[in-house]
Structures are given as structure tokens and as C-alpha cells.
N, C-alpha and C. Protein backbone atom coordinates (compact mmCIF):
# COMPACT_ATOMS: atom_id res chain seq x y z
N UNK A 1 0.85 -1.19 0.00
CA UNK A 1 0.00 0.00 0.00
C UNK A 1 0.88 1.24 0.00
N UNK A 2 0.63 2.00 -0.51
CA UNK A 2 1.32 3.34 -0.85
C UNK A 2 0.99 4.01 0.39
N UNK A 3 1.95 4.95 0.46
CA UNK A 3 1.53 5.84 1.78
C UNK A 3 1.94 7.27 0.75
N UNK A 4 0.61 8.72 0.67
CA UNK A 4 1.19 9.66 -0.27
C UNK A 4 1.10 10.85 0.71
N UNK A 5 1.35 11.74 1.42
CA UNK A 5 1.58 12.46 1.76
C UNK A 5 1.87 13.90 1.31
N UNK A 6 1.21 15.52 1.43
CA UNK A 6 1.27 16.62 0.98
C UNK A 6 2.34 17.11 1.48
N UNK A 7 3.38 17.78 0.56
CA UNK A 7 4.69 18.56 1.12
C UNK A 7 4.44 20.10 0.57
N UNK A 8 3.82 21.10 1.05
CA UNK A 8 3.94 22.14 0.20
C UNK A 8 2.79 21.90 -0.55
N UNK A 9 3.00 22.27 -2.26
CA UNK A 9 2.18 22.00 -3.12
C UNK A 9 1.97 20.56 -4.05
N UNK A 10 3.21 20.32 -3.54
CA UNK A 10 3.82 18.89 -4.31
C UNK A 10 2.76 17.59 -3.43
N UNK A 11 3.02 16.04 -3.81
CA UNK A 11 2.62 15.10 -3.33
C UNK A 11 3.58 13.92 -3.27
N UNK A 12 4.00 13.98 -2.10
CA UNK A 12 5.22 12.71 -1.71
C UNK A 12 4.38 11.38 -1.38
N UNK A 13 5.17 10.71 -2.53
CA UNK A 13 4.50 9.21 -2.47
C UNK A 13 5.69 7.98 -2.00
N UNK A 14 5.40 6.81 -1.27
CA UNK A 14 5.93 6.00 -1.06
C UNK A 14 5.47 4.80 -1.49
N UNK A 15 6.57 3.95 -1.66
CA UNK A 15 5.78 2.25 -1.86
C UNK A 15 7.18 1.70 -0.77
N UNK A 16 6.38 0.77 0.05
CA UNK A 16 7.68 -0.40 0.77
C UNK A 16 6.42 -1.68 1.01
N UNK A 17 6.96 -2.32 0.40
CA UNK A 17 7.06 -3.84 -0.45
C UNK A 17 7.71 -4.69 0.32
N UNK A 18 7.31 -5.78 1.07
CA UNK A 18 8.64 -6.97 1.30
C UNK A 18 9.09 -7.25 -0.23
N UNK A 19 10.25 -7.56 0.29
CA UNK A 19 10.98 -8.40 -1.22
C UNK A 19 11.64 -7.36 -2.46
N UNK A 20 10.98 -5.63 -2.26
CA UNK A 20 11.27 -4.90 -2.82
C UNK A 20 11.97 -3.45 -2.41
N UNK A 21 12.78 -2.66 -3.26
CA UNK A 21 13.64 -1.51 -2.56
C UNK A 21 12.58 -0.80 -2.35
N UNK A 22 12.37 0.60 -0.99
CA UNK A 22 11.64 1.41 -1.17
C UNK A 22 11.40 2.31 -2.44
N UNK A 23 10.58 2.75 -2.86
CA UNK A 23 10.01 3.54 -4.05
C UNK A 23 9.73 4.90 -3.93
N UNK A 24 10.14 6.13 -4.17
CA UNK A 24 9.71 7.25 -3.75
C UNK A 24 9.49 7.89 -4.84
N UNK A 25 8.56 8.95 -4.78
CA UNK A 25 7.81 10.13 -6.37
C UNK A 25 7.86 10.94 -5.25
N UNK A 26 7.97 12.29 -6.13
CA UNK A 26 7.14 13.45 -6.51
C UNK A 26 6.18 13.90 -7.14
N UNK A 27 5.50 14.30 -6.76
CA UNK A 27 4.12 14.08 -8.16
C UNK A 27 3.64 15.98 -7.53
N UNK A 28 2.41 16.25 -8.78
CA UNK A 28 2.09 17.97 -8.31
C UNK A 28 1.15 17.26 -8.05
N UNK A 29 0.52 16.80 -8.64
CA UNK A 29 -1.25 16.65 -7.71
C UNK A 29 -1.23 15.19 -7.16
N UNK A 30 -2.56 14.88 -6.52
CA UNK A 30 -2.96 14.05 -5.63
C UNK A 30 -3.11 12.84 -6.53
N UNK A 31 -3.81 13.43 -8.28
CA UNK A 31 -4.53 12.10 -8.65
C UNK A 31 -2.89 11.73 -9.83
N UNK A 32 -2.11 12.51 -9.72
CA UNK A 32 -0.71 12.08 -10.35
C UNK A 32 0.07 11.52 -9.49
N UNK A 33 -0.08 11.52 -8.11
CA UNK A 33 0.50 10.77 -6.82
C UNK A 33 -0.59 9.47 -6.94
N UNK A 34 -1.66 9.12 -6.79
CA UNK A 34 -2.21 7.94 -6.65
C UNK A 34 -1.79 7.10 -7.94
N UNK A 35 -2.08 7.76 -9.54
CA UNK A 35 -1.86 6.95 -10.73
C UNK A 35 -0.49 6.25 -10.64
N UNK A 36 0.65 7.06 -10.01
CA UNK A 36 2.05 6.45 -10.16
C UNK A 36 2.02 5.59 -8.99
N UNK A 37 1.89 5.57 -8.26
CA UNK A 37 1.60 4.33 -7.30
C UNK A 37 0.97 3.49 -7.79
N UNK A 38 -0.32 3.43 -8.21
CA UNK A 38 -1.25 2.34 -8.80
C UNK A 38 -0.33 1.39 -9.75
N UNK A 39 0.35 2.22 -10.47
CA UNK A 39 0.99 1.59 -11.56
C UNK A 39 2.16 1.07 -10.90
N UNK A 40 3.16 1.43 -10.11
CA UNK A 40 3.89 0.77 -9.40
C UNK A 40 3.60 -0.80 -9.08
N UNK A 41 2.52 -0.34 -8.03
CA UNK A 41 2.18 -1.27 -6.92
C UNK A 41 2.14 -2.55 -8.63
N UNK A 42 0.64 -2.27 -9.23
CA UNK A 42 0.52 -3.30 -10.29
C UNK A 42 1.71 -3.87 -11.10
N UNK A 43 2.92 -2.94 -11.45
CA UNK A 43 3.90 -3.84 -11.71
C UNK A 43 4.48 -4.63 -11.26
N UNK A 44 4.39 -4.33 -9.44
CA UNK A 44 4.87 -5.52 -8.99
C UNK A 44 3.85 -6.18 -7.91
N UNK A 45 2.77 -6.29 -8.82
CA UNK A 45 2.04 -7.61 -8.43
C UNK A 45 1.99 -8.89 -9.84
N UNK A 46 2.37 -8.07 -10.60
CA UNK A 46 2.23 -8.97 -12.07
C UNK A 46 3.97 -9.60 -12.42
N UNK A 47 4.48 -8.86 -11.98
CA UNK A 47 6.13 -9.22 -11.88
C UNK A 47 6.45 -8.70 -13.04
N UNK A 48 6.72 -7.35 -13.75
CA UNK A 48 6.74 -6.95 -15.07
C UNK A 48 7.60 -5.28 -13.87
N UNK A 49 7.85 -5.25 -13.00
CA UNK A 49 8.66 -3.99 -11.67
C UNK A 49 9.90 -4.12 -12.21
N UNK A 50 10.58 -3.20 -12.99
CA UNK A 50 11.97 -2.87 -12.51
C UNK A 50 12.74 -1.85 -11.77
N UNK A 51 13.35 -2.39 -11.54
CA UNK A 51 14.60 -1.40 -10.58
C UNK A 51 15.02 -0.40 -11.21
N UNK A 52 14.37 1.06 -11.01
CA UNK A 52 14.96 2.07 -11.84
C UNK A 52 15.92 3.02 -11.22
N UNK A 53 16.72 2.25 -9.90
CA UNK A 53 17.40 2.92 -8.52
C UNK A 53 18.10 3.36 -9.53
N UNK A 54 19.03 2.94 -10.52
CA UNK A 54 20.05 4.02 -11.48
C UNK A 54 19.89 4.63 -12.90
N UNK A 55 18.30 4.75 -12.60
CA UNK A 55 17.87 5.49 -13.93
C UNK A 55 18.47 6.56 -14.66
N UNK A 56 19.07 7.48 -13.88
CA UNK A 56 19.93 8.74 -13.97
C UNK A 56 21.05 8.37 -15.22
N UNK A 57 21.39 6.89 -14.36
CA UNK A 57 22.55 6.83 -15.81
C UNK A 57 21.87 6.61 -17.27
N UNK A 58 20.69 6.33 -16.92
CA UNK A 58 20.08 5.60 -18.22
C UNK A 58 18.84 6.95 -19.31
N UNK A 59 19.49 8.02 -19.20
CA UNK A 59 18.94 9.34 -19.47
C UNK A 59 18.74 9.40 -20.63
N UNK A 60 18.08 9.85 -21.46
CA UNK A 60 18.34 9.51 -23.14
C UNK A 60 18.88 10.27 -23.39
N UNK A 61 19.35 11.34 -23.22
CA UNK A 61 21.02 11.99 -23.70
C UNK A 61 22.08 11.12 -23.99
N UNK A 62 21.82 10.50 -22.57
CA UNK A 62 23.34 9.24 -22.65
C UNK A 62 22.74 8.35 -23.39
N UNK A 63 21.81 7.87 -23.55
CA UNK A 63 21.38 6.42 -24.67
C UNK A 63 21.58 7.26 -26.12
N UNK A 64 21.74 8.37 -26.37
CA UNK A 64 21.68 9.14 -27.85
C UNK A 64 23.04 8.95 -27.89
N UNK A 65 23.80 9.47 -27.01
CA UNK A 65 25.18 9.63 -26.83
C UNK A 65 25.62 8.29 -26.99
N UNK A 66 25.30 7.56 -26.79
CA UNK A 66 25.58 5.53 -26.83
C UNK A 66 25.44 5.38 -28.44
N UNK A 67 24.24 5.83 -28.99
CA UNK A 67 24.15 5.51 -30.21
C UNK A 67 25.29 6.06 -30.99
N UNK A 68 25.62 7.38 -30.62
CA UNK A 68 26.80 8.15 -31.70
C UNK A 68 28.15 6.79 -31.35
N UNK A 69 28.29 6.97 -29.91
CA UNK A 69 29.32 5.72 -29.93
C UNK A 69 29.21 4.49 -30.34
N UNK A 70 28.45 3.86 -30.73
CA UNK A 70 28.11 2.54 -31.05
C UNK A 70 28.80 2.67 -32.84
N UNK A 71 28.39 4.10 -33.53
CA UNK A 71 28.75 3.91 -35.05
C UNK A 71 29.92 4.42 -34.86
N UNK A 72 30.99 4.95 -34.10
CA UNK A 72 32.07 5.81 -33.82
C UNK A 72 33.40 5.09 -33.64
N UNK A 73 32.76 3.78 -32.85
CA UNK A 73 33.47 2.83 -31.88
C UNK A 73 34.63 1.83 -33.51
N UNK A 74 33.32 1.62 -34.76
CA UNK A 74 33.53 1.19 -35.86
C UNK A 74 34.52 2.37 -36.79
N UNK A 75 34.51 3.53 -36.59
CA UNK A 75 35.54 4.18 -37.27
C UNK A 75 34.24 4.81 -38.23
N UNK A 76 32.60 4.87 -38.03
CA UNK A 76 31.82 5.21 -38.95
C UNK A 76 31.48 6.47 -38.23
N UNK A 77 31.94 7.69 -38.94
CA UNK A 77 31.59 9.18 -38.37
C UNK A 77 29.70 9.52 -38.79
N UNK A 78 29.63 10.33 -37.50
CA UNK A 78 28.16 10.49 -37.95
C UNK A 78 27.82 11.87 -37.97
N UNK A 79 27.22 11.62 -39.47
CA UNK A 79 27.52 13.05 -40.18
C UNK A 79 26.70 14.56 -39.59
N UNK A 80 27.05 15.44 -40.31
CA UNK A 80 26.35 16.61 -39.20
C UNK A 80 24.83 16.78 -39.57
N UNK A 81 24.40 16.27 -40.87
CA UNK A 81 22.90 16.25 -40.62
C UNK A 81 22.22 15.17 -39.71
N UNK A 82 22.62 14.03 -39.59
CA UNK A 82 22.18 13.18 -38.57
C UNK A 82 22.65 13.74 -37.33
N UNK A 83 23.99 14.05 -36.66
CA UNK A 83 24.15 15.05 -35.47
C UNK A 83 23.24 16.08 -35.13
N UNK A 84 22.91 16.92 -36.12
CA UNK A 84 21.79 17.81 -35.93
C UNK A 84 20.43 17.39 -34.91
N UNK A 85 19.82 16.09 -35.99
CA UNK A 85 18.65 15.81 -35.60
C UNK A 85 19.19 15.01 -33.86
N UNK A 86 19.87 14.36 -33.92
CA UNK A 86 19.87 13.92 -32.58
C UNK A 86 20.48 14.95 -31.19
N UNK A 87 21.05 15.86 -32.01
CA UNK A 87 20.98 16.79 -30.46
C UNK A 87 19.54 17.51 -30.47
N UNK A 88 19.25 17.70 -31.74
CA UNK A 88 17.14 18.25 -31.38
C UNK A 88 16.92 17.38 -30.55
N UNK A 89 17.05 15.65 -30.44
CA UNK A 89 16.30 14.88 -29.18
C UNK A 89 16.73 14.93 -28.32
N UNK A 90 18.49 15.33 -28.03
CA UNK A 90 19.00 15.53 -26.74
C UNK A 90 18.23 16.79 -25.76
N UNK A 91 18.33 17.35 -26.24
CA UNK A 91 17.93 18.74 -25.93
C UNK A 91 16.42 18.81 -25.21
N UNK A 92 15.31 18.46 -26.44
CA UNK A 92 13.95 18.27 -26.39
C UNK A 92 13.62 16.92 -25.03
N UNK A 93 14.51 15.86 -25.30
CA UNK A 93 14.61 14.82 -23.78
C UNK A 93 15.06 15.06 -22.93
N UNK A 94 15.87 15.91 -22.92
CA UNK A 94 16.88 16.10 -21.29
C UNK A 94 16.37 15.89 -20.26
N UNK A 95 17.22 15.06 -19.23
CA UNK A 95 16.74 14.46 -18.08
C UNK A 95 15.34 13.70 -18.23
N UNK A 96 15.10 12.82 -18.94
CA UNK A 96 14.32 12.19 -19.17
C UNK A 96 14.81 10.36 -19.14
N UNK A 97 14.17 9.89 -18.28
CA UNK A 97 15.16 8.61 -18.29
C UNK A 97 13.94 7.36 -19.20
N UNK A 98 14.92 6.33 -19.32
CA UNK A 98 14.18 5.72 -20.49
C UNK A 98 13.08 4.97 -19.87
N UNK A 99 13.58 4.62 -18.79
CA UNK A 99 12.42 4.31 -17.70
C UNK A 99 10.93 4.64 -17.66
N UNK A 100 11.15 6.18 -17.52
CA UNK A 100 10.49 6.83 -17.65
C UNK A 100 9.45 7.46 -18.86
N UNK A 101 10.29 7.58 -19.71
CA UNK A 101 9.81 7.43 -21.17
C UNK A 101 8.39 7.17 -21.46
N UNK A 102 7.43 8.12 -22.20
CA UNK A 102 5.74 7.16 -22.04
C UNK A 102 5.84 7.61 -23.55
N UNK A 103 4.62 6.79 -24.05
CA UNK A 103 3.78 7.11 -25.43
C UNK A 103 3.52 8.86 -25.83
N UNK A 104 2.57 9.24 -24.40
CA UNK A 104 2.61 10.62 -24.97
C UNK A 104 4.08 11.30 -25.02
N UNK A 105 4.76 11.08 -24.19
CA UNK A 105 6.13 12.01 -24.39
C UNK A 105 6.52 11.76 -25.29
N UNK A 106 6.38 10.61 -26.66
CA UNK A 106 7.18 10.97 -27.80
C UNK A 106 5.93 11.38 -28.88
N UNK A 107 5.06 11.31 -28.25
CA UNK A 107 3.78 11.58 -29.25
C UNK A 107 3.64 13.69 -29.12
N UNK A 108 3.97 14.22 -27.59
CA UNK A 108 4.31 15.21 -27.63
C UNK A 108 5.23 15.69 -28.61
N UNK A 109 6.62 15.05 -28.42
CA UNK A 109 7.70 15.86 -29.24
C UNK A 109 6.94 15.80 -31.07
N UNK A 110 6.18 14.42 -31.10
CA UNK A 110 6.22 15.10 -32.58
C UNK A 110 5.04 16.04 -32.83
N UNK A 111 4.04 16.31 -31.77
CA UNK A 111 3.46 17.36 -31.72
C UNK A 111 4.48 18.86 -31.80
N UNK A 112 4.59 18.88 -31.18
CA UNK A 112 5.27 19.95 -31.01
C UNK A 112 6.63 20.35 -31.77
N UNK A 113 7.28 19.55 -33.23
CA UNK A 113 8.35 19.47 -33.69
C UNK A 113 7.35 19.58 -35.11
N UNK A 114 6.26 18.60 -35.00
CA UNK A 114 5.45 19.31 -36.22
C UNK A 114 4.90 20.41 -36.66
N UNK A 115 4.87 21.24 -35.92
CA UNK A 115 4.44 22.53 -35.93
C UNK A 115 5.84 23.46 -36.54
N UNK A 116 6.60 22.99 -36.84
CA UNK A 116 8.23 23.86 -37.27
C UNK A 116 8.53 22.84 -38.45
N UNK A 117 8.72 21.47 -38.91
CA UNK A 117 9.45 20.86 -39.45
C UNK A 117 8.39 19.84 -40.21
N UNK A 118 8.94 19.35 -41.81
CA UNK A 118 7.90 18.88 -42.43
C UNK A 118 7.41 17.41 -41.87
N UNK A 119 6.63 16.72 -42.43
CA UNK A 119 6.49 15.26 -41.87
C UNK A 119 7.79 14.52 -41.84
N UNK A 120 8.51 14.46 -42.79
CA UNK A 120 9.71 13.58 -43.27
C UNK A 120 10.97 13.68 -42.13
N UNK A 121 11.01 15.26 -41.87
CA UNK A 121 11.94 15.27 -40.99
C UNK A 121 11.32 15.07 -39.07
N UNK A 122 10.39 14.83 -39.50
CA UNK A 122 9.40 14.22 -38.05
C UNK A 122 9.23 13.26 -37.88
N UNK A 123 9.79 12.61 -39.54
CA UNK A 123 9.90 10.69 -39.48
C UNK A 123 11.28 10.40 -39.47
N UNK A 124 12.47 11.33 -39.76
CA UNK A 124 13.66 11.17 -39.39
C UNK A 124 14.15 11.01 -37.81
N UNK A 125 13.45 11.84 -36.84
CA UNK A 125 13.84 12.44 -35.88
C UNK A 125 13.27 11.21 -34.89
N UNK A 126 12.17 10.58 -35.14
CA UNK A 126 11.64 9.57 -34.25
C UNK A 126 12.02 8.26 -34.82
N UNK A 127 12.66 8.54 -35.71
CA UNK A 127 13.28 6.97 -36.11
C UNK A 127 14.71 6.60 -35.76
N UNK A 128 15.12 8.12 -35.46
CA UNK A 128 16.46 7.77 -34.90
C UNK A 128 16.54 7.84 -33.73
N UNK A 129 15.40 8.51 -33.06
CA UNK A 129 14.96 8.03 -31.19
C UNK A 129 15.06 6.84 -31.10
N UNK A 130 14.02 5.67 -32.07
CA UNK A 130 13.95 4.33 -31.89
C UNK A 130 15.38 3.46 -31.95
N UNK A 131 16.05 4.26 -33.03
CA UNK A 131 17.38 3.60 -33.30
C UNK A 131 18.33 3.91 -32.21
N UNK A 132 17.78 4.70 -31.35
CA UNK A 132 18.81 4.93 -30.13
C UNK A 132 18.49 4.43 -28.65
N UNK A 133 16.87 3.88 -28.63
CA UNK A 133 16.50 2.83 -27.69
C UNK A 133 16.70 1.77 -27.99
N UNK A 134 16.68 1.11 -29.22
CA UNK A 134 17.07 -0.25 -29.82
C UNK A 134 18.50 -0.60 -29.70
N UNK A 135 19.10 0.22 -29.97
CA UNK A 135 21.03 0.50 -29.21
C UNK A 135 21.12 0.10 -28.23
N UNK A 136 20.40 0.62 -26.99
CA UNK A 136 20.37 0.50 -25.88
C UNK A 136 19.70 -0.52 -25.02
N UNK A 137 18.50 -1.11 -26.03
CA UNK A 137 18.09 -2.06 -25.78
C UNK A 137 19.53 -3.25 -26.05
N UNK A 138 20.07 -3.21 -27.04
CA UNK A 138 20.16 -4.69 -27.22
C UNK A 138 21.91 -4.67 -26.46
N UNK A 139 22.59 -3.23 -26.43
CA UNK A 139 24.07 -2.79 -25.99
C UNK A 139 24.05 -3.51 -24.37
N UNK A 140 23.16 -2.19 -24.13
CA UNK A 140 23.08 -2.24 -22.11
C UNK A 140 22.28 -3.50 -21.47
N UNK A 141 21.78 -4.14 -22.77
CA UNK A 141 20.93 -5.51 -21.63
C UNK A 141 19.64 -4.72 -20.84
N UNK A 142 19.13 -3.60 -21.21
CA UNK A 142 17.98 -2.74 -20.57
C UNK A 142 16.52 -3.68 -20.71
N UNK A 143 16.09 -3.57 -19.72
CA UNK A 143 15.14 -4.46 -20.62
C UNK A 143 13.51 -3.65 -19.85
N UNK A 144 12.86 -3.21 -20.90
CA UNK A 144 11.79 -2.29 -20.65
C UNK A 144 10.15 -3.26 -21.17
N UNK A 145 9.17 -3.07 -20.27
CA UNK A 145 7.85 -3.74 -20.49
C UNK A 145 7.48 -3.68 -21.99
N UNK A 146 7.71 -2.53 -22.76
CA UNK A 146 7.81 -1.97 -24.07
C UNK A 146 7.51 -1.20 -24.40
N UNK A 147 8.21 -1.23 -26.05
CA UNK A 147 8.92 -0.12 -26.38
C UNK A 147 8.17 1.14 -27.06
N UNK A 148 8.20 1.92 -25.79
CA UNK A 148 7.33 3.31 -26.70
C UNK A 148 7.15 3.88 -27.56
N UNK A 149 8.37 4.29 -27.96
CA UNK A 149 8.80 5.06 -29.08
C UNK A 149 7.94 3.84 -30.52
N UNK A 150 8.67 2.54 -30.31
CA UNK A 150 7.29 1.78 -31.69
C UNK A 150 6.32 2.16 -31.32
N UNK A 151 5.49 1.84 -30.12
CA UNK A 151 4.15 2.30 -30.03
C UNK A 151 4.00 3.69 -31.03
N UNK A 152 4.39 4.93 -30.47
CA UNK A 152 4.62 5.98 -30.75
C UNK A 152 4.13 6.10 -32.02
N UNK A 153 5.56 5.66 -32.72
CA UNK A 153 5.42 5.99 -34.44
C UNK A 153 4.50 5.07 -35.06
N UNK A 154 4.22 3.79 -34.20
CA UNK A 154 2.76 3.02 -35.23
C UNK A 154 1.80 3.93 -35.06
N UNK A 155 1.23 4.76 -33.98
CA UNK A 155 0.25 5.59 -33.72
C UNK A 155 0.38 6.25 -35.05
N UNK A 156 1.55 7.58 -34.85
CA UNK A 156 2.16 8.19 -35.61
C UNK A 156 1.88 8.27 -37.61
N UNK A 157 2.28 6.69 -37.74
CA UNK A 157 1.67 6.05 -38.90
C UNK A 157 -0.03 6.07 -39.56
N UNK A 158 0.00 5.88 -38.63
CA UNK A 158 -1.51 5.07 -38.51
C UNK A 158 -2.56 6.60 -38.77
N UNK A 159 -2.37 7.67 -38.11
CA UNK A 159 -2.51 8.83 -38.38
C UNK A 159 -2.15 9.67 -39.42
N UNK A 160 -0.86 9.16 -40.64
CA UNK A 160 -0.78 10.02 -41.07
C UNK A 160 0.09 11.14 -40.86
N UNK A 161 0.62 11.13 -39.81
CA UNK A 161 1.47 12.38 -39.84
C UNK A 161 2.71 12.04 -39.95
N UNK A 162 3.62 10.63 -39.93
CA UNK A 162 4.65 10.98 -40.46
C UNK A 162 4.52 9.92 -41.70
N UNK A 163 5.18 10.29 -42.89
CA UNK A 163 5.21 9.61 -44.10
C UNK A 163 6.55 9.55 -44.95
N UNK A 164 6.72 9.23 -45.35
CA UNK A 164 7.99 9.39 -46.73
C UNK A 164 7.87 10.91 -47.40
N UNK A 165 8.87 11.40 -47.86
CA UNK A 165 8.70 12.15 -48.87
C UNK A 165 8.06 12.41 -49.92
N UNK A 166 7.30 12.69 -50.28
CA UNK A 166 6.02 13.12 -52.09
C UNK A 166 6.81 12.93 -52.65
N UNK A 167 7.12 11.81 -53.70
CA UNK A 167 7.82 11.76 -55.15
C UNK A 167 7.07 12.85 -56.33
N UNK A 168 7.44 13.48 -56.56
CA UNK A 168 7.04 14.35 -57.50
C UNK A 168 7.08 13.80 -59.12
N UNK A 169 6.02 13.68 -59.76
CA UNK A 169 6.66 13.43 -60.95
C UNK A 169 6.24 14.84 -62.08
N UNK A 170 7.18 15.59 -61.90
CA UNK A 170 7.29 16.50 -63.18
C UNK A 170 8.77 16.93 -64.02
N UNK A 171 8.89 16.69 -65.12
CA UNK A 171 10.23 17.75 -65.58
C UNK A 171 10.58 18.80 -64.99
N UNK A 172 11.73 18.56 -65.57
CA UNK A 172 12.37 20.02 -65.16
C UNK A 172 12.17 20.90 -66.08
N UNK A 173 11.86 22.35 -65.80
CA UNK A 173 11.57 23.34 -66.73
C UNK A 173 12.66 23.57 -67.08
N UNK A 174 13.03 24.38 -68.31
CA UNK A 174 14.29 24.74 -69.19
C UNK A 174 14.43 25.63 -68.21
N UNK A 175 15.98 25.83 -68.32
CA UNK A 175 16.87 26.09 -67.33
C UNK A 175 17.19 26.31 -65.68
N UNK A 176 16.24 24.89 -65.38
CA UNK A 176 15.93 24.77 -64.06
C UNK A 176 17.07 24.05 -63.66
N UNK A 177 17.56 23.16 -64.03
CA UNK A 177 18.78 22.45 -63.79
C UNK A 177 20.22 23.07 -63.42
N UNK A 178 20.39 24.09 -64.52
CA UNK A 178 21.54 25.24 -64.57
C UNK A 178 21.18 25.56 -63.01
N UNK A 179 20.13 26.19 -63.18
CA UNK A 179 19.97 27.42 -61.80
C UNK A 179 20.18 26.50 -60.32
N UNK A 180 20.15 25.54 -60.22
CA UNK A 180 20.35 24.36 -58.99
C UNK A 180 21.62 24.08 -58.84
């Protein structure tokens, strides 16, 4: 049973479990203090609970940062348009641990990345999120209930908002080629 307690404005929650480490949140409201407990407690009644005592290391900065090393480690440099897009996720994730990680938080970023950038580069940017949990999945031995970010972009799909590029089929007008 959770014990949640008011500090201020915040809501301090506990879980102590035989058999398990104590569990502590922060949460702002009451019904964001009960949901993260609920979900706690149920992970570890179903046995699907992990230990996120060193989540900190497991930040997706550093899992992005894993991925650059993983192609780096091979002598394969990664070029500055792919650098680009993955410090946009460093940046946009910070302090975000993978743990932690939900559906809407990557369903946010492409909210909010769609509003500046076309679909294509909104299907670049979450495909190389996935390619940098899948790193980390298979590098660090991490092993997560599952994997959001797919969830994410099947949503993603499934909607329409991210796609391939429009193949265009028209000529080139006379002296369109020169001028390029």
C-alpha cells in the first residue's frame, strides 16, 4: 500500500514492499501521486517492476550519446545532418530517463516538432529516437515492459502524420537544372 503524503504544493509518495527496494515520487497533484503508485504497486504484483534505482545513468542523452558511440566505436563518423537531428532529441529529452519514457512524451515531441518541421523530418527524428533505444536495448541488456517510441510511431503512422517524402513526378523546366 502506498503511503502519499502533501509537502507544500507537491505530493510525496511512497511504496515499501517486502521483497522490494523502497520507491519514492514526486508528483504535483494528488490524482498524479495515486496513478504512479497504482501503476507501481501493479507492476509488482504482475512481476513486469523494474529497478529504476540508477535510472539517472540511463537518461536519453546518454542512450543518444551511446548511439553516436556505437557507429564511432567502428571508425563510422556520424555526419552533421544526422548530429543535428539527434541533439534536437537531446535537448527536447533532457533528463528524461528511459524508464520513464511514455507514449505521450514521444507523441508530444512530434506534436510539437510538427508545428516547425515537415512530416519527413518528423519521421527522421523519431526513427532515430527508436534507433537509439534499440542500441540500448540490445548494448546495455535494458530491458523495458515496451517499447514506446514503436508504439509511438505506429500511432504516428496510422494517423498520417509521419510519411515518406512526395515523389514528384514533373520535368524540369528549361533552365531549371543550370539554376540548382
Amino acid at each position: 500500500m502506498a503511503s502519499i503524503r502533501k509537502r507544500g504544493d507537491k505530493y510525496y509518495v511512497e511504496i515499501r514492499r517486502k521483497g522490494y527496494p523502497p520507491q519514492r515520487a514526486t508528483r504535483s497533484t494528488n490524482a498524479a501521486a495515486n496513478a504512479w503508485a497504482r501503476r507501481i504497486e501493479a507492476s509488482m504484483d504482475d512481476g513486469t517492476w523494474i529497478d529504476t534505482s540508477a535510472k539517472n545513468e540511463l537518461l536519453l542523452e546518454n542512450i543518444i550519446d551511446g548511439l553516436v558511440h556505437s557507429f564511432e566505436r567502428f571508425g563510422i563518423e556520424v555526419a552533421g545532418p544526422k548530429m543535428n537531428q539527434l541533439n534536437v532529441l537531446k535537448r527536447y529529452f533532457e533528463g528524461i530517463s528511459i524508464y520513464d519514457l511514455t507514449v505521450d512524451d514521444v507523441l508530444d515531441f512530434a506534436a510539437v516538432r510538427r508545428k516547425t518541421v515537415c512530416a519527413s523530418t518528423l519521421q527522421t527524428q523519431v526513427y532515430y529516437l527508436l534507433q537509439a533505444v534499440n542500441n540500448a536495448l540490445a548494448m546495455d541488456k535494458i530491458v523495458l515492459p515496451q517499447n514506446v517510441v514503436a508504439i509511438a510511431i505506429e500511432f504516428l503512422k496510422t494517423k498520417k502524420i509521419i510519411m515518406g517524402s512526395v515523389w514528384r513526378k514533373r520535368r524540369l523546366e528549361k533552365g531549371e537544372y543550370e539554376r540548382l
